[in-house]
Protein backbone atom coordinates (compact mmCIF):
# COMPACT_ATOMS: atom_id res chain seq x y z
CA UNK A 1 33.38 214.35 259.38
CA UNK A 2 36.67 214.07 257.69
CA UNK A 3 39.50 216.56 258.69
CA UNK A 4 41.61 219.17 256.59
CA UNK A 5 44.68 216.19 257.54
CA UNK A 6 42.66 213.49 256.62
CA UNK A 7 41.10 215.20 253.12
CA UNK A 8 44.87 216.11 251.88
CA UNK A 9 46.40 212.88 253.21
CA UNK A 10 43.45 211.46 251.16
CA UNK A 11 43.82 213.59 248.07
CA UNK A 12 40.36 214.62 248.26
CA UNK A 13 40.49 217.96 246.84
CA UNK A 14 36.64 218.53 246.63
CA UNK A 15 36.57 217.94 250.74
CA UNK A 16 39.48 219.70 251.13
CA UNK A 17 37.55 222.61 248.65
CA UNK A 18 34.72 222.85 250.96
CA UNK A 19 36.44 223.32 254.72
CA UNK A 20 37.52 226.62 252.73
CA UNK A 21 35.56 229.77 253.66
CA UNK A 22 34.34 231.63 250.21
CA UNK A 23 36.63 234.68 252.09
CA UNK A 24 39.89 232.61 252.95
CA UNK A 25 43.46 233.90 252.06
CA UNK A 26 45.88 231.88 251.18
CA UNK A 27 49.85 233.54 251.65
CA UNK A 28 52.25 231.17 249.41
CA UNK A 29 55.87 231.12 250.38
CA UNK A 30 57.07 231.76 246.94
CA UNK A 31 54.19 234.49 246.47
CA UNK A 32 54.53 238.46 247.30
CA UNK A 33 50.99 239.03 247.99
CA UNK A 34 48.11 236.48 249.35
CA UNK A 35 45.58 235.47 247.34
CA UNK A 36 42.05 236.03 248.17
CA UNK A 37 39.44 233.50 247.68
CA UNK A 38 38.17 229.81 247.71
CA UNK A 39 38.32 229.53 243.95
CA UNK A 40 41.73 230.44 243.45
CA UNK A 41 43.06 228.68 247.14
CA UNK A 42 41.48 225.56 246.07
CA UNK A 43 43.18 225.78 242.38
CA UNK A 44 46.35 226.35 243.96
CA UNK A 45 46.17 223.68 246.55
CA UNK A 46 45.39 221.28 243.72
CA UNK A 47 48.13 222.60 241.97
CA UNK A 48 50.93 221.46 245.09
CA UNK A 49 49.22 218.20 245.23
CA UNK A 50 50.54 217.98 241.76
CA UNK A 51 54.26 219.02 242.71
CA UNK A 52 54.57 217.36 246.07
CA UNK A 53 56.08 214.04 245.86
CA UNK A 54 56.03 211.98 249.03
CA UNK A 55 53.76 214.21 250.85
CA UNK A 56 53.68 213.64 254.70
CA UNK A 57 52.37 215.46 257.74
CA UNK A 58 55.00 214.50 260.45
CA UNK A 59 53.37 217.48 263.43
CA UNK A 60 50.35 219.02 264.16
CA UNK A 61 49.64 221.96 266.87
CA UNK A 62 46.27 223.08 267.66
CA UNK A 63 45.30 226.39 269.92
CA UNK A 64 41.67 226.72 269.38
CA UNK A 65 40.95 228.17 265.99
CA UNK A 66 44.49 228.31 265.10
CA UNK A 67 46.44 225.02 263.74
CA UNK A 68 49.45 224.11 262.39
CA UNK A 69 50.44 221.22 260.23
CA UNK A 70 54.41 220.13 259.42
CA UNK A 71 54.97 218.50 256.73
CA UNK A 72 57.87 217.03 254.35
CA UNK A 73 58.01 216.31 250.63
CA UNK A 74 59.68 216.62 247.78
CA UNK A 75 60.18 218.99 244.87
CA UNK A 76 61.81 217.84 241.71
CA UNK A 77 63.61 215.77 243.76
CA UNK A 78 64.90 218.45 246.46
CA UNK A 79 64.05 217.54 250.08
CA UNK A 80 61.75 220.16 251.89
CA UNK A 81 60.49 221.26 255.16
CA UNK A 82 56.83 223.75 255.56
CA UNK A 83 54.20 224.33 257.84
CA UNK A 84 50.59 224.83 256.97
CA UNK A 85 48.90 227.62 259.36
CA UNK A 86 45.40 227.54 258.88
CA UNK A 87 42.64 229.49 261.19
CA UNK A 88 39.24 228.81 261.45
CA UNK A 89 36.21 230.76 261.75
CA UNK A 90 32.99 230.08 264.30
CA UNK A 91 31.26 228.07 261.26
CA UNK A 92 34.22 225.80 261.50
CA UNK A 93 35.65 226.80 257.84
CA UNK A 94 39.50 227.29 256.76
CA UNK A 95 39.61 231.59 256.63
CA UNK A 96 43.30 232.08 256.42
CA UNK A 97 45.75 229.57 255.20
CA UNK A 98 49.35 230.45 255.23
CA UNK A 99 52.30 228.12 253.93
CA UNK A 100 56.14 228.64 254.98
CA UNK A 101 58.56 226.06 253.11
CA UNK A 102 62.37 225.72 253.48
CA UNK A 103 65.00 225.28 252.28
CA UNK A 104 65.69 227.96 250.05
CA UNK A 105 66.60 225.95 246.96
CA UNK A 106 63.68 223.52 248.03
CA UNK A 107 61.32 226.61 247.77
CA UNK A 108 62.76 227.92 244.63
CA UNK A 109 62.07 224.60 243.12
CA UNK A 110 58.25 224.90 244.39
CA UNK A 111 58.54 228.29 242.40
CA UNK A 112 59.00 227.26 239.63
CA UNK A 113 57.22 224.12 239.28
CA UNK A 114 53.88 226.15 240.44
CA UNK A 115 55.01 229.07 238.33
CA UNK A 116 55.18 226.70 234.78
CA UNK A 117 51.36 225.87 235.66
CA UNK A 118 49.64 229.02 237.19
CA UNK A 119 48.11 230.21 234.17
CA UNK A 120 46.10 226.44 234.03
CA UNK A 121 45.45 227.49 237.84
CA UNK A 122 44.18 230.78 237.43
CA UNK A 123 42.04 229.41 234.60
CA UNK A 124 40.97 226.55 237.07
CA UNK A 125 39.83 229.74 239.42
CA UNK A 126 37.96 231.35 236.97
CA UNK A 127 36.24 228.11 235.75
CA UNK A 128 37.55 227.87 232.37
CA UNK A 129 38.91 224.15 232.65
């Protein structure tokens, strides 16, 4: 069975789609309120993989159900730092998924590069694409 590290490492969004409960909520670090939702999580997660450029987990902490991943990349060209915190549920599925992300000019840049495509994402959600 491939992992949540292994499916993002790998790209593979559609894995990546299914570890996600149909209840998860994903909390963006440039975002006031979470999102509820596999359709739109998975849209937005698609969405990073777009933005991130040299994308790499460099830490991972598990404590039972609760894991966290570190990570650096880039955004338009700005090194940043972030953590994915992701909890599981009994069935073994992704119910909360938070992101943190630093620098502040890093995560402004993240802002705005998933703010110019979040109306293709939101479509992506609802299934218009």
């Amino acid at each position: 069975m491939t992992t949540f590290r292994e499916a993002i490492e790998a790209k593979d969004m559609d894995a990546v789609e299914a570890m996600l409960a149909e209840d998860v909520v994903f909390t963006s670090p440039v975002a006031f309120k979470p999102y509820p939702g596999r359709a739109i999580t998975a849209a937005i997660l698609r969405g990073v993989v777009k933005v991130f450029e040299d994308f790499t987990y460099v830490r991972e902490i598990h404590d039972g159900a609760h894991h966290a991943y570190e990570f650096t990349a880039k955004v338009d060209g700005l090194e940043l730092n972030g953590c994915d915190f992701l909890t599981y549920d009994e069935d073994g599925k992704i119910v909360d998924f938070k992101v943190m992300v630093r620098p502040l000019r890093a995560a402004e840049a993240l802002a705005a590069a998933m703010g110019a495509q979040f109306e293709e994402i939101k479509a992506a959600a609802r299934g218009d694409v």
